[in-house]
N, C-alpha and C. Protein backbone atom coordinates (compact mmCIF):
# COMPACT_ATOMS: atom_id res chain seq x y z
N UNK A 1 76.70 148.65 46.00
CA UNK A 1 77.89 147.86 45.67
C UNK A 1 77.78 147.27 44.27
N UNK A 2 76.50 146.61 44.05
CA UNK A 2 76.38 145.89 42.53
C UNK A 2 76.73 146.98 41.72
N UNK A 3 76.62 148.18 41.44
CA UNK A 3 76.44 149.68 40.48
C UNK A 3 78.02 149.49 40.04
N UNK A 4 78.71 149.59 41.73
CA UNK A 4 80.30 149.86 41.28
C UNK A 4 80.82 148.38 40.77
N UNK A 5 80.10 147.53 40.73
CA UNK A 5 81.04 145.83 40.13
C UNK A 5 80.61 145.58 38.79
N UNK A 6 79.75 146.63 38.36
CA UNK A 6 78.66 146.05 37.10
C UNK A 6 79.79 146.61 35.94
N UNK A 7 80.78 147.92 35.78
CA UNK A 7 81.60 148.23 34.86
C UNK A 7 82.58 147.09 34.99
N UNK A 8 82.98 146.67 36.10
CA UNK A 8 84.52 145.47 36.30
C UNK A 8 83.99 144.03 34.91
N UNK A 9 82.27 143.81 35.45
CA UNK A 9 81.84 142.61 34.94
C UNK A 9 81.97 143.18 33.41
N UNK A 10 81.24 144.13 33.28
CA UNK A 10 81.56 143.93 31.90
C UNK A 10 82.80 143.99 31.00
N UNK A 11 83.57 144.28 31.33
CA UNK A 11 84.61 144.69 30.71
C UNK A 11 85.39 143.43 30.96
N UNK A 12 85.37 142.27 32.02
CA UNK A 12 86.16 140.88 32.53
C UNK A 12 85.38 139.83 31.63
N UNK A 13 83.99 140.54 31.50
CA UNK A 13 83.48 139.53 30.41
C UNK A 13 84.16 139.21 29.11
N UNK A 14 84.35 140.58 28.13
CA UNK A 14 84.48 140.84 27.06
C UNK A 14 86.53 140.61 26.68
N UNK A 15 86.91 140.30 28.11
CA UNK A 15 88.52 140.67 27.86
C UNK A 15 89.17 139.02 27.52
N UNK A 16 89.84 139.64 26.12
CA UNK A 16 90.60 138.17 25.43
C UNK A 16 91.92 138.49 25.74
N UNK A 17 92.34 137.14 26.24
CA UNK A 17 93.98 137.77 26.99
C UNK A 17 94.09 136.41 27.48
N UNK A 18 95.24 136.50 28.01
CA UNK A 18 96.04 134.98 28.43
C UNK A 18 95.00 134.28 29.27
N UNK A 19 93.96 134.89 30.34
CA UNK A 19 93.08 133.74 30.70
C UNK A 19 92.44 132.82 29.78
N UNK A 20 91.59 133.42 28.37
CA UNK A 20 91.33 133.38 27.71
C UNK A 20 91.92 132.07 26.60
N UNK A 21 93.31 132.13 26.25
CA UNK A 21 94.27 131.52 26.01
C UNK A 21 94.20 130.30 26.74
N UNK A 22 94.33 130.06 27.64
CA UNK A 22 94.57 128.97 28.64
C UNK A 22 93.34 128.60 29.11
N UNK A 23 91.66 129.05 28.93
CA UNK A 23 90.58 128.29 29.04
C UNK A 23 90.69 127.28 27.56
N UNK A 24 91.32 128.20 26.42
CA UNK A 24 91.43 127.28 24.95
C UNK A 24 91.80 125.66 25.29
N UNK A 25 93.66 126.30 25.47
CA UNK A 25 94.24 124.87 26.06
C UNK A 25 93.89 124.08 26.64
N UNK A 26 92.90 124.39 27.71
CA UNK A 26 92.45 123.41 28.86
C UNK A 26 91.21 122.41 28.06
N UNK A 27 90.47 123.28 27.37
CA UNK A 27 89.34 122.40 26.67
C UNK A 27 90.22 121.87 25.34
N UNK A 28 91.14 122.27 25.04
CA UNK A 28 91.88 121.73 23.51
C UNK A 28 92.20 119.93 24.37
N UNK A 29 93.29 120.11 25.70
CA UNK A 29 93.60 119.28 25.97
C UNK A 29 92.28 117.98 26.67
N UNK A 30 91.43 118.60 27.03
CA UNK A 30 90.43 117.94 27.80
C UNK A 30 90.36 116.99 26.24
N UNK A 31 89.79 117.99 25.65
CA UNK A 31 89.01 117.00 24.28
C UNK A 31 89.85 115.80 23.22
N UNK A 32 91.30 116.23 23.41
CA UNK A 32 91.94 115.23 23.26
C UNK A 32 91.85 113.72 24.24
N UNK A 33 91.65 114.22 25.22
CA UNK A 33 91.67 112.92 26.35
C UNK A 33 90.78 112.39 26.50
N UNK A 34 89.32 113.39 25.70
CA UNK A 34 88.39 112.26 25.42
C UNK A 34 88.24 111.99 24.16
N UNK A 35 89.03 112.11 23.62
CA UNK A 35 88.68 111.60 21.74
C UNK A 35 90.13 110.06 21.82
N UNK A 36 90.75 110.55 23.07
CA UNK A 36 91.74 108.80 23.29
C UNK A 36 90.88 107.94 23.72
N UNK A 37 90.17 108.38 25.12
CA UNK A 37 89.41 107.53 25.73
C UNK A 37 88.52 106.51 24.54
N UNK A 38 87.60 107.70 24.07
CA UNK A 38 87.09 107.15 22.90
C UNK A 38 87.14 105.50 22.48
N UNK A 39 88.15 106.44 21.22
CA UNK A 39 89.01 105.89 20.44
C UNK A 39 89.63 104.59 20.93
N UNK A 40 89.77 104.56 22.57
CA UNK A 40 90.01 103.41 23.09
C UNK A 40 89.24 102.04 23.59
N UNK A 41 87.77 102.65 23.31
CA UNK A 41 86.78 101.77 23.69
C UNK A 41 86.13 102.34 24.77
N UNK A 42 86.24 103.57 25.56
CA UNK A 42 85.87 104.17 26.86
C UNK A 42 84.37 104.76 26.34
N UNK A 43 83.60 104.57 27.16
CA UNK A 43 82.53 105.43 27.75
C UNK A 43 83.21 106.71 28.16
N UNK A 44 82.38 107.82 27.86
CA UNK A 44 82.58 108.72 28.25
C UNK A 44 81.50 109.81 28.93
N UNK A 45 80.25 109.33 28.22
CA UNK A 45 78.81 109.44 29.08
C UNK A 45 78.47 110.72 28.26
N UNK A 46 78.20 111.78 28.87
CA UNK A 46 77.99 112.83 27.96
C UNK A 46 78.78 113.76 28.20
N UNK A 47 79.80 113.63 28.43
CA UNK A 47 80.97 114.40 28.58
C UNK A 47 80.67 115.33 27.11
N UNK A 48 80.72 116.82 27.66
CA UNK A 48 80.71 117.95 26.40
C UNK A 48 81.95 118.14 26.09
N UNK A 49 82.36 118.69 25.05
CA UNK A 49 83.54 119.24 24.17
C UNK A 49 83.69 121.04 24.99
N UNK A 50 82.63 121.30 25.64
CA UNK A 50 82.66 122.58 26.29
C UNK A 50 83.10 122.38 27.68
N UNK A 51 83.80 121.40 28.29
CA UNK A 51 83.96 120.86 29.93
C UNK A 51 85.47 120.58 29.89
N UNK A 52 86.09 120.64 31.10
CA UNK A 52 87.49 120.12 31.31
C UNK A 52 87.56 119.04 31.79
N UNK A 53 86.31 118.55 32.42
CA UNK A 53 85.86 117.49 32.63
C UNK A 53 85.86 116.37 31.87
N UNK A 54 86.44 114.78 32.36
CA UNK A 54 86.20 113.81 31.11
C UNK A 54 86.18 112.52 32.21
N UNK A 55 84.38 112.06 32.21
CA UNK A 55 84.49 111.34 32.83
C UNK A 55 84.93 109.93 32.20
N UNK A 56 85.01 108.79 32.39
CA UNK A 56 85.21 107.63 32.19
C UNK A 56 84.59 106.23 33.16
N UNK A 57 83.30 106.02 32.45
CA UNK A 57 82.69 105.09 32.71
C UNK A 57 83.12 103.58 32.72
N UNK A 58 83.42 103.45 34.61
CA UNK A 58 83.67 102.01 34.47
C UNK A 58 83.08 101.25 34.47
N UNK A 59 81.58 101.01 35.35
CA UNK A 59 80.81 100.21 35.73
C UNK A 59 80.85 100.00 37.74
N UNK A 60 81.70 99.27 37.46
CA UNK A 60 81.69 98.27 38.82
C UNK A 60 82.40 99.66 39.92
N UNK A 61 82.05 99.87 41.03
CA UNK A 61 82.33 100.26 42.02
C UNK A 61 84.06 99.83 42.53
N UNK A 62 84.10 98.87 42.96
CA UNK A 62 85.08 98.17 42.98
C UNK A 62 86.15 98.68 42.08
N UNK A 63 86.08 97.91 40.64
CA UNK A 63 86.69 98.39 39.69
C UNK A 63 87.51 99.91 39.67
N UNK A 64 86.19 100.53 39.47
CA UNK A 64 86.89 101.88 39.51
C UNK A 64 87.61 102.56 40.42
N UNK A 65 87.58 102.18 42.32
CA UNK A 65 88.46 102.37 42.89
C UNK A 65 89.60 101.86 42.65
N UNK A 66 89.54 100.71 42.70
CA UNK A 66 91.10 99.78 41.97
C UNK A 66 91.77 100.52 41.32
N UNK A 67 91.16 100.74 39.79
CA UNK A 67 91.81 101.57 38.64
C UNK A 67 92.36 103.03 38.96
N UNK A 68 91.62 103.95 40.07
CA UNK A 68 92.19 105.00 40.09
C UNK A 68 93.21 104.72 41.52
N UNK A 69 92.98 103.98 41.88
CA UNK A 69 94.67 103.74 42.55
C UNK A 69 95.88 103.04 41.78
N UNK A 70 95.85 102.15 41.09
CA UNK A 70 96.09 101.98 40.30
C UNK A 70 97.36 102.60 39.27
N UNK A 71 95.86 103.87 39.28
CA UNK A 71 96.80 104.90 38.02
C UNK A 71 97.38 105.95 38.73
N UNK A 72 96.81 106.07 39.66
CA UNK A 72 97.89 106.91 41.27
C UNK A 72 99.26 106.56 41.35
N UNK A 73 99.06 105.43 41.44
CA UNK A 73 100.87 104.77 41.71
C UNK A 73 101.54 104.98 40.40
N UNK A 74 100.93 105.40 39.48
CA UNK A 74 101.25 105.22 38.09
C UNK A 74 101.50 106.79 37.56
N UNK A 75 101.21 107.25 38.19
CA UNK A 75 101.58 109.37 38.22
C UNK A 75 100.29 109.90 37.38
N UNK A 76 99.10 109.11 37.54
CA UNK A 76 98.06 109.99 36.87
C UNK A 76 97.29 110.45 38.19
N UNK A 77 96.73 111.85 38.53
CA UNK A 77 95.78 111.45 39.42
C UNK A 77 94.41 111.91 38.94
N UNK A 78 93.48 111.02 39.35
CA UNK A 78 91.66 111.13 38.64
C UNK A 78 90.98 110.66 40.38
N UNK A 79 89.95 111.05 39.61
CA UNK A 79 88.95 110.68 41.06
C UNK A 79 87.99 109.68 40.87
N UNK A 80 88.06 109.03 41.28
CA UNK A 80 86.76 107.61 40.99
C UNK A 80 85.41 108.61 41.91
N UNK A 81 84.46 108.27 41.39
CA UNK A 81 83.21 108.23 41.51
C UNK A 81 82.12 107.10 41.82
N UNK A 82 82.09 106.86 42.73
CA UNK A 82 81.04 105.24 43.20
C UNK A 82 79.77 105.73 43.70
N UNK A 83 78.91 104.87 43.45
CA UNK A 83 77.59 105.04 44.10
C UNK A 83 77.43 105.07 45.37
N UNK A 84 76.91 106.11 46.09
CA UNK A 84 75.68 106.54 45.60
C UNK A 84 75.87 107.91 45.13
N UNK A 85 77.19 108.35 44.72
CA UNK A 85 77.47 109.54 44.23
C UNK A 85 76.64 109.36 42.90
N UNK A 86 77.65 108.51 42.18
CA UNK A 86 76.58 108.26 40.55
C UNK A 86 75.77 106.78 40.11
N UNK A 87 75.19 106.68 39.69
CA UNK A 87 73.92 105.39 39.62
C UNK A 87 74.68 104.37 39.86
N UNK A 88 74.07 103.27 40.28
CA UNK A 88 74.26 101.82 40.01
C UNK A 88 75.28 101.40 39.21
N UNK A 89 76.34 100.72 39.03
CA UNK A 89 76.90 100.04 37.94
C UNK A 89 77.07 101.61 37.15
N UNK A 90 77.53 102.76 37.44
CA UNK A 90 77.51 103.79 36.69
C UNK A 90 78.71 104.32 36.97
N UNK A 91 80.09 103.39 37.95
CA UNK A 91 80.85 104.11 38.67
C UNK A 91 81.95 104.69 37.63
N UNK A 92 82.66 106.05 37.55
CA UNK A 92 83.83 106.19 37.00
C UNK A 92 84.99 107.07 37.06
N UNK A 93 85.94 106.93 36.54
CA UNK A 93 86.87 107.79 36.90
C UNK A 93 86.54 109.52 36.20
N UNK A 94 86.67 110.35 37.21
CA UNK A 94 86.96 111.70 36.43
C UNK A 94 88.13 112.69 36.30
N UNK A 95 88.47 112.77 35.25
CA UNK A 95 89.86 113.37 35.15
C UNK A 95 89.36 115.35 34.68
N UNK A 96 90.05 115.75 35.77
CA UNK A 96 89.55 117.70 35.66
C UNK A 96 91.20 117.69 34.78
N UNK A 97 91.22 118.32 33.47
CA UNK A 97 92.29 118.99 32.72
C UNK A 97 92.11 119.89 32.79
N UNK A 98 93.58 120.39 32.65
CA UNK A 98 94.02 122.25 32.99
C UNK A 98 94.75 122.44 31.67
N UNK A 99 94.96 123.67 31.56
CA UNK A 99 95.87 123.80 30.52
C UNK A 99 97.26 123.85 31.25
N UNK A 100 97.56 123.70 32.32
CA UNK A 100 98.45 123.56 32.52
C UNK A 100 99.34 121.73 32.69
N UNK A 101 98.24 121.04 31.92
CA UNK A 101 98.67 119.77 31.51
C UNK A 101 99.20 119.60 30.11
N UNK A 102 100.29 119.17 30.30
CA UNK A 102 100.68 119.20 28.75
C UNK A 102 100.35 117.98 27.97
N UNK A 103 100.31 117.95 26.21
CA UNK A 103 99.81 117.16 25.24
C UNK A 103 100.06 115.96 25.65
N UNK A 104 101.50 116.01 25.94
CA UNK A 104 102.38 114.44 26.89
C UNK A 104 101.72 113.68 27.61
N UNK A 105 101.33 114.68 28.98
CA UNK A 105 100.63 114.45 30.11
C UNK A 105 99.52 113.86 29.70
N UNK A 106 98.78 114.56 28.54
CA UNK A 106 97.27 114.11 28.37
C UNK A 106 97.19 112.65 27.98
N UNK A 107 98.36 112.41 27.15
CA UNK A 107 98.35 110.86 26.55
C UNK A 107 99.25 109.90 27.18
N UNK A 108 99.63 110.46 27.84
CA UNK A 108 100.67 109.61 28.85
C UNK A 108 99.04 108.70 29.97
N UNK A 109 98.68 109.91 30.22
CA UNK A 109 97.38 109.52 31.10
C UNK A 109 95.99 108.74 30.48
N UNK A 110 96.07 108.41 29.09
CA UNK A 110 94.92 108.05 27.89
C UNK A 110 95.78 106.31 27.89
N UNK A 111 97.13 106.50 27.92
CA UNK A 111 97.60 105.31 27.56
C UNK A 111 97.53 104.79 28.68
N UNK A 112 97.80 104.88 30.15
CA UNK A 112 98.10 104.37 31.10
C UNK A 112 96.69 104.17 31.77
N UNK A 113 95.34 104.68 31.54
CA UNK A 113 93.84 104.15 31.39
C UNK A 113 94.08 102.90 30.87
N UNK A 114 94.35 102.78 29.55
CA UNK A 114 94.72 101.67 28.26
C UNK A 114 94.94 100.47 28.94
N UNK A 115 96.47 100.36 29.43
CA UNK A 115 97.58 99.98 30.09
C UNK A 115 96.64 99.04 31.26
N UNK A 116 95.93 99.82 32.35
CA UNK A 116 95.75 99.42 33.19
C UNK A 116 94.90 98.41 33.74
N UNK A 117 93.40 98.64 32.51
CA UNK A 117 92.45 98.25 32.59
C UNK A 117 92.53 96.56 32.29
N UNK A 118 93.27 96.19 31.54
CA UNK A 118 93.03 94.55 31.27
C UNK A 118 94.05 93.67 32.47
N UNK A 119 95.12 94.88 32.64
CA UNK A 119 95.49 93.86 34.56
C UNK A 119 94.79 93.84 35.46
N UNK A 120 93.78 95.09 35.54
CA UNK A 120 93.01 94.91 36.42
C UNK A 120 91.97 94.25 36.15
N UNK A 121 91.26 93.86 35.01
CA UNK A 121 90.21 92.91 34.32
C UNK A 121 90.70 91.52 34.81
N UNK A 122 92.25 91.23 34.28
CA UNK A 122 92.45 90.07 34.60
C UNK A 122 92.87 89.67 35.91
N UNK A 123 93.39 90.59 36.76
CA UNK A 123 93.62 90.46 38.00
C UNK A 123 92.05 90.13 39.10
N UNK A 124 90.95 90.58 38.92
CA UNK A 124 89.42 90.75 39.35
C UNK A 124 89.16 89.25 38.46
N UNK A 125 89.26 88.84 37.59
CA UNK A 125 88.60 87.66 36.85
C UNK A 125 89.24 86.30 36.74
N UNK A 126 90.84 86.74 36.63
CA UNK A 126 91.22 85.17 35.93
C UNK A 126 91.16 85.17 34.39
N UNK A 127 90.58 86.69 33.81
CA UNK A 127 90.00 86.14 32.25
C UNK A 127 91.26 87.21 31.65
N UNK A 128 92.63 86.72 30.79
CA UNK A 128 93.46 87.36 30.31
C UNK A 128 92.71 88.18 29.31
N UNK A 129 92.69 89.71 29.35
CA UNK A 129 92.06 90.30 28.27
C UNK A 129 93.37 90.66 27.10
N UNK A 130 94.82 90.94 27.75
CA UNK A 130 95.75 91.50 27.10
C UNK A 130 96.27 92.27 26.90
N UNK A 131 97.70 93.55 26.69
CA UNK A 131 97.70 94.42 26.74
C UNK A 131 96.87 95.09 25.62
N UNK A 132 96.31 96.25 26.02
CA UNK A 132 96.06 97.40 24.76
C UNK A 132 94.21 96.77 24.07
N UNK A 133 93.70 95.95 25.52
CA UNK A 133 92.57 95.31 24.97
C UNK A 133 91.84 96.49 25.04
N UNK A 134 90.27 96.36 24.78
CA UNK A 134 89.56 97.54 24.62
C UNK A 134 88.67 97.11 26.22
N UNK A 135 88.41 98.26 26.42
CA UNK A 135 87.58 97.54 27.84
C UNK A 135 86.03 97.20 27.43
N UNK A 136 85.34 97.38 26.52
CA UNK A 136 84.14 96.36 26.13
C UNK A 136 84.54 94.96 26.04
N UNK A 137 85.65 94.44 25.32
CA UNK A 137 85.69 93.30 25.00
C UNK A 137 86.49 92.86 26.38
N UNK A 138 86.72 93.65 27.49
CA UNK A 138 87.56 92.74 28.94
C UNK A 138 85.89 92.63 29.47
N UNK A 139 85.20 93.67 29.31
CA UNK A 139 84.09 93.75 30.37
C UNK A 139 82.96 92.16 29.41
N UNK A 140 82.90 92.01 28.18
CA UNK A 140 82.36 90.87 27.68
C UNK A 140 83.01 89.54 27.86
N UNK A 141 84.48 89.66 28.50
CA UNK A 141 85.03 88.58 28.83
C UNK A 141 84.59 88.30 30.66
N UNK A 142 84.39 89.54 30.83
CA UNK A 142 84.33 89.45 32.41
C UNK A 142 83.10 89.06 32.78
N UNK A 143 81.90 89.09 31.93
CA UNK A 143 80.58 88.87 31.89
C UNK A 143 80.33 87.38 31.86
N UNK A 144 81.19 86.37 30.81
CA UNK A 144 80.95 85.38 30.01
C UNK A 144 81.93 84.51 31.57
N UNK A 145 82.98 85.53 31.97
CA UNK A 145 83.94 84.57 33.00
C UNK A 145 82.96 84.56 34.42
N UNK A 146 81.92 85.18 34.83
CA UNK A 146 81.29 85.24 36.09
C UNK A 146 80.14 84.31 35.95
N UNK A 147 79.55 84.29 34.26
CA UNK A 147 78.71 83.02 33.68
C UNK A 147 79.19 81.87 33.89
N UNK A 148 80.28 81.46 32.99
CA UNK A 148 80.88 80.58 33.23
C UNK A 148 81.01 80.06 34.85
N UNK A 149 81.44 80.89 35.66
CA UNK A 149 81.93 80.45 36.87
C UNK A 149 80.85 80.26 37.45
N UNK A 150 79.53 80.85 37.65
CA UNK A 150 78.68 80.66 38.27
C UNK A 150 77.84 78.93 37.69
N UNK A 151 78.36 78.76 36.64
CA UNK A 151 77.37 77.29 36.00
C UNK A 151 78.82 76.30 36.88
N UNK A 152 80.25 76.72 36.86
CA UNK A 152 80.70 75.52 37.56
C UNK A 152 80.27 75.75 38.87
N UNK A 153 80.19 76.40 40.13
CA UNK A 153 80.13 76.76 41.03
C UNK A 153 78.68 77.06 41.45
N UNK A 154 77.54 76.55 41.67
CA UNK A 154 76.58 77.05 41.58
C UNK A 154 75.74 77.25 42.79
């Protein structure tokens, strides 16, 4: 059986054609959604430029379920990741791009990450981060607001 599949492989290897095309798009668009994330203050971990994959490092367990419901109701869908799937304090959303997501889609879904993260910072804390905050500076507010609270509350 391998003898007669070994001409198919090679020749499915070597063939440039619309699959081909649309593995482009899918990593063109992936890499946009992580050069927003970025650009937005996101962890992205070691997310490659060769993956459709783009994870987004939240931290908190919690958190990151929140956020990807969140962005559910919001027409993005991603998959949160919580421990003990991935480490400790390592939890995050992962978004699989296709090329059948368009440029729109990709930043519609980069902004509404953006969007989401400081209601839900401030909704979990009490600590207004703002629209369009970066999530280092909600997560250094959220750090300084659990300090704080723990010296009144002790």
């Amino acid at each position: 059986m391998g003898g007669r599949l070994r001409p198919f492989l090679r020749r499915s290897r070597h063939h440039a054609g619309p699959r081909s095309d649309l593995a482009a798009t899918a990593l063109e668009r992936a890499g946009l959604l992580r050069r927003l994330a970025r650009e937005a203050g996101w962890d992205t971990g070691r997310s490659s430029d060769h993956s459709c994959i783009v994870p987004v490092i939240v931290g908190d367990d919690d958190a990151a379920l929140r956020l990807a419901d969140r962005m559910f109701r919001r027409g993005v869908s991603v998959y949160p990741f919580v421990s003990p799937v991935v480490e400790r304090n390592q939890s995050r959303l992962r978004f699989l791009v296709t090329a059948q997501h368009s440029e729109a889609q990709v930043r519609a879904a980069a902004e509404t990450l953006t969007d989401e993260w400081p209601l839900l910072t401030t909704e979990r804390t009490g600590v207004a981060c703002g629209p369009g905050a970066r999530p280092a500076k909600c997560a250094r507010a959220r750090s300084s607001s659990s300090r704080a609270s723990a010296q009144i509350h002790p």
